[in-house]
Protein backbone atom coordinates (compact mmCIF):
# COMPACT_ATOMS: atom_id res chain seq x y z
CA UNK A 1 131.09 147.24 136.17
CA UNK A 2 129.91 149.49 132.86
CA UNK A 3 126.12 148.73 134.06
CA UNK A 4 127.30 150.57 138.14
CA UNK A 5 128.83 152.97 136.13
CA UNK A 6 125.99 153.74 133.70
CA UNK A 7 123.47 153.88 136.44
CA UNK A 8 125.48 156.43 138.33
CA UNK A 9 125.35 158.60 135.03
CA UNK A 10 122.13 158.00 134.95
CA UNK A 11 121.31 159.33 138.57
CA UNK A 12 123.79 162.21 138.27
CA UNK A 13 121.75 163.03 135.30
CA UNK A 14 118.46 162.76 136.47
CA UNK A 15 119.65 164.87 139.57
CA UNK A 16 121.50 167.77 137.81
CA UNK A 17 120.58 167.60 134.71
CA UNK A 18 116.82 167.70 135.32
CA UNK A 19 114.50 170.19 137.74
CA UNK A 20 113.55 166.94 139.50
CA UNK A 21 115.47 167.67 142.61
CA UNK A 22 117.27 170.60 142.25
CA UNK A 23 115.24 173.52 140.58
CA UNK A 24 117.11 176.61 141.37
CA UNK A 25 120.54 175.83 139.99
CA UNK A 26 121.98 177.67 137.16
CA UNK A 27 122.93 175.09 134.54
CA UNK A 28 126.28 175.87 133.95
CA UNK A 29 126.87 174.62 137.95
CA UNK A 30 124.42 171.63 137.08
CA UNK A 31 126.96 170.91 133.90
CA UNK A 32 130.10 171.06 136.01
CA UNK A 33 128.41 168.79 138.91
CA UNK A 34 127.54 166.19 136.30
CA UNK A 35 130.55 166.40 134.67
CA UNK A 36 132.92 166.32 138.10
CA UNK A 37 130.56 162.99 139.12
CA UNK A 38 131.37 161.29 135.77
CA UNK A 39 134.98 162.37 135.62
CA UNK A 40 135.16 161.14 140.02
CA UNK A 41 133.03 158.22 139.23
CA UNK A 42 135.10 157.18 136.08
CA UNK A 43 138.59 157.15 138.31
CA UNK A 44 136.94 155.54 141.36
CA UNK A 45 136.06 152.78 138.76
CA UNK A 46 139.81 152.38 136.71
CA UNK A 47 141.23 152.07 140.09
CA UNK A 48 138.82 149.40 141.64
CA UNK A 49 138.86 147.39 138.39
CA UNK A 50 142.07 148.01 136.92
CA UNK A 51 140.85 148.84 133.71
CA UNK A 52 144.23 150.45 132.58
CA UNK A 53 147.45 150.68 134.35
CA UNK A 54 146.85 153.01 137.53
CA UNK A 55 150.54 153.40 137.67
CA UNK A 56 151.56 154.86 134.34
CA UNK A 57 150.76 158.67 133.67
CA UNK A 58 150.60 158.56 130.13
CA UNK A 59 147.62 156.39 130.77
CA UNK A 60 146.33 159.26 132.91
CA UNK A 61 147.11 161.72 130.81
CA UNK A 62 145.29 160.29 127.85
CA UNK A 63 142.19 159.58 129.99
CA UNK A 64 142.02 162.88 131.09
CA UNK A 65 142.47 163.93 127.52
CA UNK A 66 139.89 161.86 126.31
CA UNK A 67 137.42 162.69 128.71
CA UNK A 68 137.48 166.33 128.36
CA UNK A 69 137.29 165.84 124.56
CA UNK A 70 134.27 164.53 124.54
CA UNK A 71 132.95 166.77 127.60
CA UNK A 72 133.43 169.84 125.42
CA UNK A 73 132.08 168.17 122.03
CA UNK A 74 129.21 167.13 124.42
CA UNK A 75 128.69 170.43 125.53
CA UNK A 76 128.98 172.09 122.17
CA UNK A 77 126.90 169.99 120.62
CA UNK A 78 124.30 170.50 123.49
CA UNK A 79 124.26 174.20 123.47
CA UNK A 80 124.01 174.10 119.43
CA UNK A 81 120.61 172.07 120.15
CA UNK A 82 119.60 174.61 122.65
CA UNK A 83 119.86 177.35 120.61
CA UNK A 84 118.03 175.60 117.72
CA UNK A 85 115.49 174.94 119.76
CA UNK A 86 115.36 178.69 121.46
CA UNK A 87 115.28 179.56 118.13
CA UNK A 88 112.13 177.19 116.79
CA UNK A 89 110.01 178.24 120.19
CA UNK A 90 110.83 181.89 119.91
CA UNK A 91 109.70 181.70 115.99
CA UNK A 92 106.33 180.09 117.35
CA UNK A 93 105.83 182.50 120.10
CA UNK A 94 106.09 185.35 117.45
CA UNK A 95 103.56 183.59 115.03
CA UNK A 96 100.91 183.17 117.95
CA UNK A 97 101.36 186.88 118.72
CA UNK A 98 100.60 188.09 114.92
């Protein structure tokens, strides 16, 4: 069950997340798209394999709660990298230009 899910993440990755297949996307909408097929994905999977009680909402609610936790940590932490790296590149461009 984790492997299906994993290589689902793994697809939705390679097809927002990269310029593999889509190359014109702004990456905010490629971020949302990967996160919507995860989050879809994710419930598609509790309720076919009853990996918590489908009936209870606090279970819901804490899922939910859980997974957009770590969404915006991921995303923080992503853009934080970005920006490092804008910021490392930029520093190189302006040595090669002296």
């Amino acid at each position: 069950q984790l492997f299906f899910l994993a290589l689902i993440c793994t697809l939705a990755q390679n097809i927002f997340l990269t310029d593999t297949l889509i190359k014109n996307m702004p990456l905010p909408v490629r971020n949302i798209l990967f996160f919507a097929t995860m989050l879809i994905s994710s419930i598609i999977f509790i309720i076919l394999f009853g990996w918590f009680p489908v009936g209870q909402f606090i279970t819901w609610l804490a899922f939910i709660l859980c997974f957009c936790l770590c969404t915006v940590f991921s995303v923080v932490i992503s853009r934080f990298e970005e920006r490092s790296e804008d910021r490392k590149m930029q520093e190189a461009l302006n040595k090669l230009k002296k």
